[in-house]
C-alpha atoms as a PDB file:
ATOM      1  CA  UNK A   1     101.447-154.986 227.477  1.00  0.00           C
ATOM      2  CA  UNK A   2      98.168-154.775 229.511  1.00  0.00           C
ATOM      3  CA  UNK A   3      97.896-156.442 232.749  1.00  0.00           C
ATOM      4  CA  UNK A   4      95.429-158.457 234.218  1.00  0.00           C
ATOM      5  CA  UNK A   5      95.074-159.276 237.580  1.00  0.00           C
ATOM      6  CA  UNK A   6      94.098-162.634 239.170  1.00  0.00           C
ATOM      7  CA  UNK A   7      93.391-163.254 242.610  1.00  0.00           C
ATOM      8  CA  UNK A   8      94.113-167.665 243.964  1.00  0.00           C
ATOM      9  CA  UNK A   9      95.177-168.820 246.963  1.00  0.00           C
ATOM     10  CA  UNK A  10      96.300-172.161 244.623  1.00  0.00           C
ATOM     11  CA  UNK A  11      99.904-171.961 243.090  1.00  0.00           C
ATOM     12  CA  UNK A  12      98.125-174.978 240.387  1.00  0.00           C
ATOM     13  CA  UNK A  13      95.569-172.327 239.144  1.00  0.00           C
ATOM     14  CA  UNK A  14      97.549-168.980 240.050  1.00  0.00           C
ATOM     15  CA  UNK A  15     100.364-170.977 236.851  1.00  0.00           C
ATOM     16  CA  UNK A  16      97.404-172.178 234.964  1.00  0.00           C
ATOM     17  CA  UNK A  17      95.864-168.325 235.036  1.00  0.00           C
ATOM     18  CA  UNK A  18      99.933-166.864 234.296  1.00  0.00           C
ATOM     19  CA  UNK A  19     100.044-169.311 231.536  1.00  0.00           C
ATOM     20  CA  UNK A  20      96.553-168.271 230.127  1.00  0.00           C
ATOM     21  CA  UNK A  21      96.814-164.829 230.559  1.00  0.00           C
ATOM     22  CA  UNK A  22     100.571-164.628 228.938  1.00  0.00           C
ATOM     23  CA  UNK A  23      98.977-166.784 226.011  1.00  0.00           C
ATOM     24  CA  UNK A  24      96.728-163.988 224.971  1.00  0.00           C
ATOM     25  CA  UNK A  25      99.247-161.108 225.192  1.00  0.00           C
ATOM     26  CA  UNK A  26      99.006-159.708 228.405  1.00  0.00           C
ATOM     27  CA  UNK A  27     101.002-159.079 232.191  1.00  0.00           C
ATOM     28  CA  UNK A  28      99.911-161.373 234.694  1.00  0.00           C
ATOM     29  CA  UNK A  29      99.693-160.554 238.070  1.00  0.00           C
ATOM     30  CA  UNK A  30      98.827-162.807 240.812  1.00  0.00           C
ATOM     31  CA  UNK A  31      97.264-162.292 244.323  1.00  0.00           C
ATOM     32  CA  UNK A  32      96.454-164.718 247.083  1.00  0.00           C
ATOM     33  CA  UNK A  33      93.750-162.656 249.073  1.00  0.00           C
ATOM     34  CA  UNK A  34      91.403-159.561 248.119  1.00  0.00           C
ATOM     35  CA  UNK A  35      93.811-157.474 250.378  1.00  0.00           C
ATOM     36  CA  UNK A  36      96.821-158.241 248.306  1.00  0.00           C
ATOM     37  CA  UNK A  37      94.996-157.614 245.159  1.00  0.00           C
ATOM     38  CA  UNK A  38      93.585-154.207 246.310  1.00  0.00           C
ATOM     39  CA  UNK A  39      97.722-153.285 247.046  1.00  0.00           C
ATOM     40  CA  UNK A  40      98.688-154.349 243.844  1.00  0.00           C
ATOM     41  CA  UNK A  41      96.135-152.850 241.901  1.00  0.00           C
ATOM     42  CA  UNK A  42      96.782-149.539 243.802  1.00  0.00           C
ATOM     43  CA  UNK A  43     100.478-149.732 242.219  1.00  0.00           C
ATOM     44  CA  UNK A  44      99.450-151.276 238.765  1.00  0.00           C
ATOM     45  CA  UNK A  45      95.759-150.602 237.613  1.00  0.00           C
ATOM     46  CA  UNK A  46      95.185-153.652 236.008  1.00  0.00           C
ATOM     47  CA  UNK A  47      93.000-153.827 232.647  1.00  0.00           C
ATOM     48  CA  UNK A  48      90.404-156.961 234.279  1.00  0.00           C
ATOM     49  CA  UNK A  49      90.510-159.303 237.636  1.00  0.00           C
ATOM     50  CA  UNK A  50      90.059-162.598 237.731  1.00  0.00           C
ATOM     51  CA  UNK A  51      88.394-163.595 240.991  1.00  0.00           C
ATOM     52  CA  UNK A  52      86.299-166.830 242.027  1.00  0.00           C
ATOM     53  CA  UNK A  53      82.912-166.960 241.105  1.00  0.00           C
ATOM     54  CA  UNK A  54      81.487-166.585 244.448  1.00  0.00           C
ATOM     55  CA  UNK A  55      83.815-164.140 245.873  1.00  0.00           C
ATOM     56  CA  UNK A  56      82.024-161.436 247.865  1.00  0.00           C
ATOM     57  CA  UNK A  57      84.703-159.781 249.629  1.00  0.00           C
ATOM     58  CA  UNK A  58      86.562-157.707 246.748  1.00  0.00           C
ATOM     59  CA  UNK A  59      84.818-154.349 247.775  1.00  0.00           C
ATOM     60  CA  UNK A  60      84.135-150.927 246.670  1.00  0.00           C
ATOM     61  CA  UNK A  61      88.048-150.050 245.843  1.00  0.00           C
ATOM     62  CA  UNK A  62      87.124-152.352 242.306  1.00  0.00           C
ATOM     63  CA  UNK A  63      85.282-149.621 240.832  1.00  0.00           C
ATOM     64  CA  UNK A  64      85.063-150.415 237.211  1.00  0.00           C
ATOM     65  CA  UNK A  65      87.369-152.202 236.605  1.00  0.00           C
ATOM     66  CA  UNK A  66      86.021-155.112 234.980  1.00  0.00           C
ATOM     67  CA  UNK A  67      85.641-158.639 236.935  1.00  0.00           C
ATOM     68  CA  UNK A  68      85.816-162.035 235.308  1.00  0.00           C
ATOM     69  CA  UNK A  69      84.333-164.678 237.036  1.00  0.00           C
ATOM     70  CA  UNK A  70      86.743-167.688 237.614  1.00  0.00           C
ATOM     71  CA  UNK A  71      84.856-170.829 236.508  1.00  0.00           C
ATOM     72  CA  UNK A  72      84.631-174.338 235.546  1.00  0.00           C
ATOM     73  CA  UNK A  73      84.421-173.009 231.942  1.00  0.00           C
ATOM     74  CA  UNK A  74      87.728-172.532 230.772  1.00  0.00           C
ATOM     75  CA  UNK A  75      87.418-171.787 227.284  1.00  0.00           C
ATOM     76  CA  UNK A  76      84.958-168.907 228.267  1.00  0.00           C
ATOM     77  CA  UNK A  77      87.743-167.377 231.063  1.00  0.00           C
ATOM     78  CA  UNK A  78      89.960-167.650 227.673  1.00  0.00           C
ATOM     79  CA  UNK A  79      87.377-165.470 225.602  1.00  0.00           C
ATOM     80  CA  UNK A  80      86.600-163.300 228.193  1.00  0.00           C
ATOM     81  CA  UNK A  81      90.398-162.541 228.938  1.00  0.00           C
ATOM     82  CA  UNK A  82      90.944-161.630 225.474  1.00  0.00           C
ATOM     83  CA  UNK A  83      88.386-159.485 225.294  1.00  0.00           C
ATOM     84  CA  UNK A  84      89.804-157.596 228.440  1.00  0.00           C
ATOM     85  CA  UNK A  85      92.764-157.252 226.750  1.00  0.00           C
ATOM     86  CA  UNK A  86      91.672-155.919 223.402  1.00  0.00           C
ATOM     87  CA  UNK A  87      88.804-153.693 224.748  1.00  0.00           C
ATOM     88  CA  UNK A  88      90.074-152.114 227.169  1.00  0.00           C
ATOM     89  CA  UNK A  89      92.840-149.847 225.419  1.00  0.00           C
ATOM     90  CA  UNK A  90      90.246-148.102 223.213  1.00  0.00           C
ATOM     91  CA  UNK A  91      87.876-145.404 224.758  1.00  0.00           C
ATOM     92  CA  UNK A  92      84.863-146.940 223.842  1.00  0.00           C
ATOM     93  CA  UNK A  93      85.579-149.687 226.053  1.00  0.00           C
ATOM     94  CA  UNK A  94      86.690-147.212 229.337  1.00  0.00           C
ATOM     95  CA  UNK A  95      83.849-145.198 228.679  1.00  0.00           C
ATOM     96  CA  UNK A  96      81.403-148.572 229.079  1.00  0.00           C
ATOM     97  CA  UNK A  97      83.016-148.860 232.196  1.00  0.00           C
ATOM     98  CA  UNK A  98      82.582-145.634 233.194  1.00  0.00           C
ATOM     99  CA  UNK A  99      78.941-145.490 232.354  1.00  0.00           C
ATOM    100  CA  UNK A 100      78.416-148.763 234.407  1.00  0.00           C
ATOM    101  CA  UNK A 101      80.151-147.210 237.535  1.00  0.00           C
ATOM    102  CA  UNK A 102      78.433-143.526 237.756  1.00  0.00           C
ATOM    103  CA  UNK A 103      74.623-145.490 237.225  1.00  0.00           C
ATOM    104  CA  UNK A 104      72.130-145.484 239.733  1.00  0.00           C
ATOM    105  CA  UNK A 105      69.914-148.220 239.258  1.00  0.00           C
ATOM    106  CA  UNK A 106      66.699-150.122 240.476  1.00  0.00           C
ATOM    107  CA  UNK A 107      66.654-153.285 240.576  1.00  0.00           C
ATOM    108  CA  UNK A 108      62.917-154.569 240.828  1.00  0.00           C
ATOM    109  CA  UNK A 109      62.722-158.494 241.128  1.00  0.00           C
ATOM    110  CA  UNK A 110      60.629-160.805 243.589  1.00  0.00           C
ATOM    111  CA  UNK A 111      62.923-163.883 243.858  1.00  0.00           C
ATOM    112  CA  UNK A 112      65.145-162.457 246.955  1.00  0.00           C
ATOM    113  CA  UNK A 113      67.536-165.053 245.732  1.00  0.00           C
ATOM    114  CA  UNK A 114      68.015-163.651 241.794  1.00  0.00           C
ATOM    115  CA  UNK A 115      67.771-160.503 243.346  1.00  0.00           C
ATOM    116  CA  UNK A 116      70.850-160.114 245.472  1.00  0.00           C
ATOM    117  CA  UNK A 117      72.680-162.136 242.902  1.00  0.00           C
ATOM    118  CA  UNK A 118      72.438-159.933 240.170  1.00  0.00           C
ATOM    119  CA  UNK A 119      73.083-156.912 242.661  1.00  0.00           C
ATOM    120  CA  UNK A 120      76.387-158.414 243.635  1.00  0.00           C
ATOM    121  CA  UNK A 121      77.476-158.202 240.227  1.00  0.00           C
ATOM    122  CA  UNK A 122      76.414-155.148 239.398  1.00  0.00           C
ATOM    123  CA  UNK A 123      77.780-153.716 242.546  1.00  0.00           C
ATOM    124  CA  UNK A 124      81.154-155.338 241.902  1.00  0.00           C
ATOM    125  CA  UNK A 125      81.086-153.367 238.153  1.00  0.00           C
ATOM    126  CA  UNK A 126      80.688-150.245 239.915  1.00  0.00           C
ATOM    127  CA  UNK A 127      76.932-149.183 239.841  1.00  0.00           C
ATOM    128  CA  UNK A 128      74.700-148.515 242.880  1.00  0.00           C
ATOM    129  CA  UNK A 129      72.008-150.421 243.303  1.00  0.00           C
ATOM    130  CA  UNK A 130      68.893-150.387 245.056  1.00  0.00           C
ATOM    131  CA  UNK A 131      66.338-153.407 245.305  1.00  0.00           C
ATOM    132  CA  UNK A 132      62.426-153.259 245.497  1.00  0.00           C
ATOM    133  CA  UNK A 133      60.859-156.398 245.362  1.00  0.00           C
ATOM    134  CA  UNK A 134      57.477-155.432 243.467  1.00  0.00           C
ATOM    135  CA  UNK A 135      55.613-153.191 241.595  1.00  0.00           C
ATOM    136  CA  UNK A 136      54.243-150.842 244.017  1.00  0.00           C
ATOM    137  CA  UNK A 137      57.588-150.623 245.979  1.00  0.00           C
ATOM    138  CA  UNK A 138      59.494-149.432 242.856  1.00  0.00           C
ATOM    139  CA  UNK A 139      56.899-146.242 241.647  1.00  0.00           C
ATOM    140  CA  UNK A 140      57.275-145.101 245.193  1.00  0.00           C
ATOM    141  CA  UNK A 141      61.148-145.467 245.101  1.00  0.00           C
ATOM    142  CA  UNK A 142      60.892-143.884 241.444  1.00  0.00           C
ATOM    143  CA  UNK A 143      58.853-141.006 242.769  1.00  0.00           C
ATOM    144  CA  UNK A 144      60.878-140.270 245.569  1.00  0.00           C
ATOM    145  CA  UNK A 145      64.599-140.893 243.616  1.00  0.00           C
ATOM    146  CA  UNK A 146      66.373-140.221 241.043  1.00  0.00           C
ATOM    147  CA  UNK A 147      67.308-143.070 238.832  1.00  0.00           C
ATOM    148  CA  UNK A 148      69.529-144.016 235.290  1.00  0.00           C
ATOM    149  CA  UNK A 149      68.065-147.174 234.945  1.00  0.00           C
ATOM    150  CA  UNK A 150      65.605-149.465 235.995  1.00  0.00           C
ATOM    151  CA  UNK A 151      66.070-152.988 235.465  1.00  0.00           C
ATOM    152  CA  UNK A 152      63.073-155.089 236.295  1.00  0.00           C
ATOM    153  CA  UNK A 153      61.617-158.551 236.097  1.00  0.00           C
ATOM    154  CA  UNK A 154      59.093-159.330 233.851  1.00  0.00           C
ATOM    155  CA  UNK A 155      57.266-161.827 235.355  1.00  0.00           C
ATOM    156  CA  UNK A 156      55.873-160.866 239.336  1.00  0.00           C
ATOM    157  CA  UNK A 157      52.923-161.630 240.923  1.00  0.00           C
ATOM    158  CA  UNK A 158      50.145-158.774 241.362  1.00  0.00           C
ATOM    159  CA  UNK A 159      51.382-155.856 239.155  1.00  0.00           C
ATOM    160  CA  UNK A 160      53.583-157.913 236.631  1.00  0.00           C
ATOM    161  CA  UNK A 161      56.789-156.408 235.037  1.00  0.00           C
ATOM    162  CA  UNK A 162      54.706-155.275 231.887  1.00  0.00           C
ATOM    163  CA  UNK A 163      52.302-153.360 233.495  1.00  0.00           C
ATOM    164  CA  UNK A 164      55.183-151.867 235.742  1.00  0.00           C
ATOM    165  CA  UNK A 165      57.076-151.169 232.630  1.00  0.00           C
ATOM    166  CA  UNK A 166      53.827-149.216 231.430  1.00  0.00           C
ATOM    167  CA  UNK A 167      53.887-147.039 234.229  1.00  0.00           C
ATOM    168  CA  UNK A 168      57.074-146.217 234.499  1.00  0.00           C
ATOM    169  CA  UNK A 169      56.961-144.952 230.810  1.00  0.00           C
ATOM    170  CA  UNK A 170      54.113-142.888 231.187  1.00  0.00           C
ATOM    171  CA  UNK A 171      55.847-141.202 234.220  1.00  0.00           C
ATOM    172  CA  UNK A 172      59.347-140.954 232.389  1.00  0.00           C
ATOM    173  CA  UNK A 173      57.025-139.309 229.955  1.00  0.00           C
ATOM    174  CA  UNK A 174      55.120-137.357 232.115  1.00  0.00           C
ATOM    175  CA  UNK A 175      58.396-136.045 234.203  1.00  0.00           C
ATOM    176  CA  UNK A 176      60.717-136.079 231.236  1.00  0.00           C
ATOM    177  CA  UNK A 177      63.217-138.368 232.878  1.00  0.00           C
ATOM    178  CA  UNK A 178      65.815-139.777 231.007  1.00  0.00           C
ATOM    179  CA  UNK A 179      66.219-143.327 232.515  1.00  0.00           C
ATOM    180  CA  UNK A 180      66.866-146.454 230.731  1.00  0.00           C
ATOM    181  CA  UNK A 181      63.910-148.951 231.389  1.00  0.00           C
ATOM    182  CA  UNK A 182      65.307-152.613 230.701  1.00  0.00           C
ATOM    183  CA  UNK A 183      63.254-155.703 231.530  1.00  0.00           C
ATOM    184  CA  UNK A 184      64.861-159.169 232.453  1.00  0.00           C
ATOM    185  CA  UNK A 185      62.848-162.641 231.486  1.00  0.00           C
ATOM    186  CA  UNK A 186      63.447-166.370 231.652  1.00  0.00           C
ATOM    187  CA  UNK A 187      61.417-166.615 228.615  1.00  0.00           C
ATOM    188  CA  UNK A 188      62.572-165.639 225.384  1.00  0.00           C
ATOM    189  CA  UNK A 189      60.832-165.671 222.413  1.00  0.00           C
ATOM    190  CA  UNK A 190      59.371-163.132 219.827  1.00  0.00           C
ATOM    191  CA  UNK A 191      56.196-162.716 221.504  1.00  0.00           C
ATOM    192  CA  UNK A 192      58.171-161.772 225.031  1.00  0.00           C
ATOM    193  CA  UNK A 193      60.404-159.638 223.499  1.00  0.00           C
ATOM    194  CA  UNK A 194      57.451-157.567 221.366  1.00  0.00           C
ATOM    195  CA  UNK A 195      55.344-157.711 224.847  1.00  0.00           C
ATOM    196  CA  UNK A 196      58.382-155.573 227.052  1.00  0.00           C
ATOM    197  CA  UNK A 197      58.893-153.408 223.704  1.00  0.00           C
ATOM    198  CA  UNK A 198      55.136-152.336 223.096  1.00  0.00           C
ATOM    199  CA  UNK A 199      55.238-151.798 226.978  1.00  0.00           C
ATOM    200  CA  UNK A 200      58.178-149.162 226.738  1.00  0.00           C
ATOM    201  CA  UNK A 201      61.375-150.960 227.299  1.00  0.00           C
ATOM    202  CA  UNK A 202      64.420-149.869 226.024  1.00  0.00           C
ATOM    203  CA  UNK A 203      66.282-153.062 226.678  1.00  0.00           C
ATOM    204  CA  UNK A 204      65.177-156.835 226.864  1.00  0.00           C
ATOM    205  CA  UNK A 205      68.191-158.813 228.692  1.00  0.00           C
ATOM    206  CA  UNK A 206      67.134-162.608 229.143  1.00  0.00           C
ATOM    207  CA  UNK A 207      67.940-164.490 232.752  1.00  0.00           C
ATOM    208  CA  UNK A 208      70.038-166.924 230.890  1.00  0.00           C
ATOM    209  CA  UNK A 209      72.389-164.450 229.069  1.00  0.00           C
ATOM    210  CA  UNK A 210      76.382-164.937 230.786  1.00  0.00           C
ATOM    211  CA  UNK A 211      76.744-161.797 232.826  1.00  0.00           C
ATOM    212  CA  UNK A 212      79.778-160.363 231.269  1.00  0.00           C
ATOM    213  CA  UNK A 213      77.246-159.599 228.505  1.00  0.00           C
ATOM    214  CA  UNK A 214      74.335-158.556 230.474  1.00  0.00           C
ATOM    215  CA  UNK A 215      76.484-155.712 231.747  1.00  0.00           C
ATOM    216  CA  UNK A 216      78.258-154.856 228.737  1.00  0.00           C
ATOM    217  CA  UNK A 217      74.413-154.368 227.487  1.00  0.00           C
ATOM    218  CA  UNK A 218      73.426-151.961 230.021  1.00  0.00           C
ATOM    219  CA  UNK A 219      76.759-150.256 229.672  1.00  0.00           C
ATOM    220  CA  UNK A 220      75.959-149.666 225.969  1.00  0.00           C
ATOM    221  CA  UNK A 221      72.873-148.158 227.253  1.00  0.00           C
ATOM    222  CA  UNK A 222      74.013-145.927 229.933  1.00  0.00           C
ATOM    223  CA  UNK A 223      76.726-144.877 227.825  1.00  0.00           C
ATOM    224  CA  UNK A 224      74.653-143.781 225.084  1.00  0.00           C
ATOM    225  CA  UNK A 225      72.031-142.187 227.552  1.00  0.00           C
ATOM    226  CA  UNK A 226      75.076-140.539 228.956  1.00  0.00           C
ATOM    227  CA  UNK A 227      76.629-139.248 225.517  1.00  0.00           C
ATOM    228  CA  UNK A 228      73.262-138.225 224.311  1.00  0.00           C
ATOM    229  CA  UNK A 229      72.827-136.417 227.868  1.00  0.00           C
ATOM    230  CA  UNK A 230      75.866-134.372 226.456  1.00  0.00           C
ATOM    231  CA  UNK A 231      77.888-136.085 229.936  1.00  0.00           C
ATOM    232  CA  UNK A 232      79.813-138.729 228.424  1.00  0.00           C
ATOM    233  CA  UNK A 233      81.057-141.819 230.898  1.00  0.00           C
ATOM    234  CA  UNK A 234      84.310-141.870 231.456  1.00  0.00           C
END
């Protein structure tokens, strides 16, 4: 039986999340601070943690194990606990994981706000992250580093994320680099999507997308860049 671990100072929600996770097959464990979790999880690995939406004080000792943000939404937490539990015993799914956590990525966005959201999460699945906050910023980080993946916003003001995208082809084609390039919009739409393609991305994630399956996109990426890399994530 796979565990899960969730981490509630409330005994209402730490029986509501026993209850839930024991209704979908698995081990519950329950921890009232970060601290306590990081002990437990040092003696039991647990398959996925269940943590507060907002919480920001988990830290690096996480790794990849997956994170499931506790919500309002209950019937999603229900969902996404299941899939823990039935993905993570197969290979596939720890080798997702592992591609997310061994990624170096650039994260190229204006809104500070979006920004450092979305690089909390990806930091808490593992991947190192570093932020430029425009065009220009991110072809002199790309010259000067080393990156898997790029993950950019498509609409910035001066140089806008489809230009950027562009460039970053030409020098990924220029260098023979093998990062992903994936592009992130608020608008969807054929026209958007066919726009970030014909510009060279590999990957078109919208803003609006949960972000349980934002990462589990770029982990299919990486993990195929990896495999194809003859490195396989692990």
């Amino acid at each position: 039986m796979a565990d899960i671990l969730a981490i509630t100072s409330s005994e209402t929600m730490a029986l509501r999340l026993r209850l839930l996770i024991e209704s979908e097959g698995g081990n519950a464990h329950v921890a009232a601070t970060a601290a306590e979790a990081r002990r437990q999880a040092e003696t039991t690995p647990p398959r996925a943690i269940i943590a507060a939406a907002g919480a920001r004080d988990l830290g690096a000792w996480v790794g990849a194990i997956p994170v499931i943000a506790l919500g309002e939404d209950w019937m999603a937490l229900r969902r996404q606990v299941a899939e823990a539990l039935a993905g993570g015993a197969g290979g596939e799914a720890r080798e997702l994981a592992g591609a997310l956590s061994r990624c170096r990525l650039l994260l190229v966005d204006d809104s500070v706000t979006y920004r450092e959201f979305l690089r909390h999460e990806l930091e808490r699945a593992g991947v190192a992250v570093t932020v430029r906050g425009g065009a220009e910023e991110a072809l002199a980080a790309v010259r000067q580093e080393l990156f898997d993946a790029i993950l950019l916003d498509l609409v910035m003001p001066g140089m806008d994320g489809a230009e950027l995208c562009s460039r970053l082809a030409a020098l990924r084609r220029a260098d023979r680099r093998g990062f992903i390039l994936a592009v992130l919009s608020s608008r969807e739409g054929g026209d958007v999507l066919a726009r970030a393609l014909d510009a060279g991305a590999d990957l078109f994630l919208s803003k609006s997308v949960d972000m349980p399956t934002l990462l589990a996109r770029l982990g299919a990426a990486l993990r195929f860049k990896f495999l194809m890399a003859g490195d396989p994530a692990r």
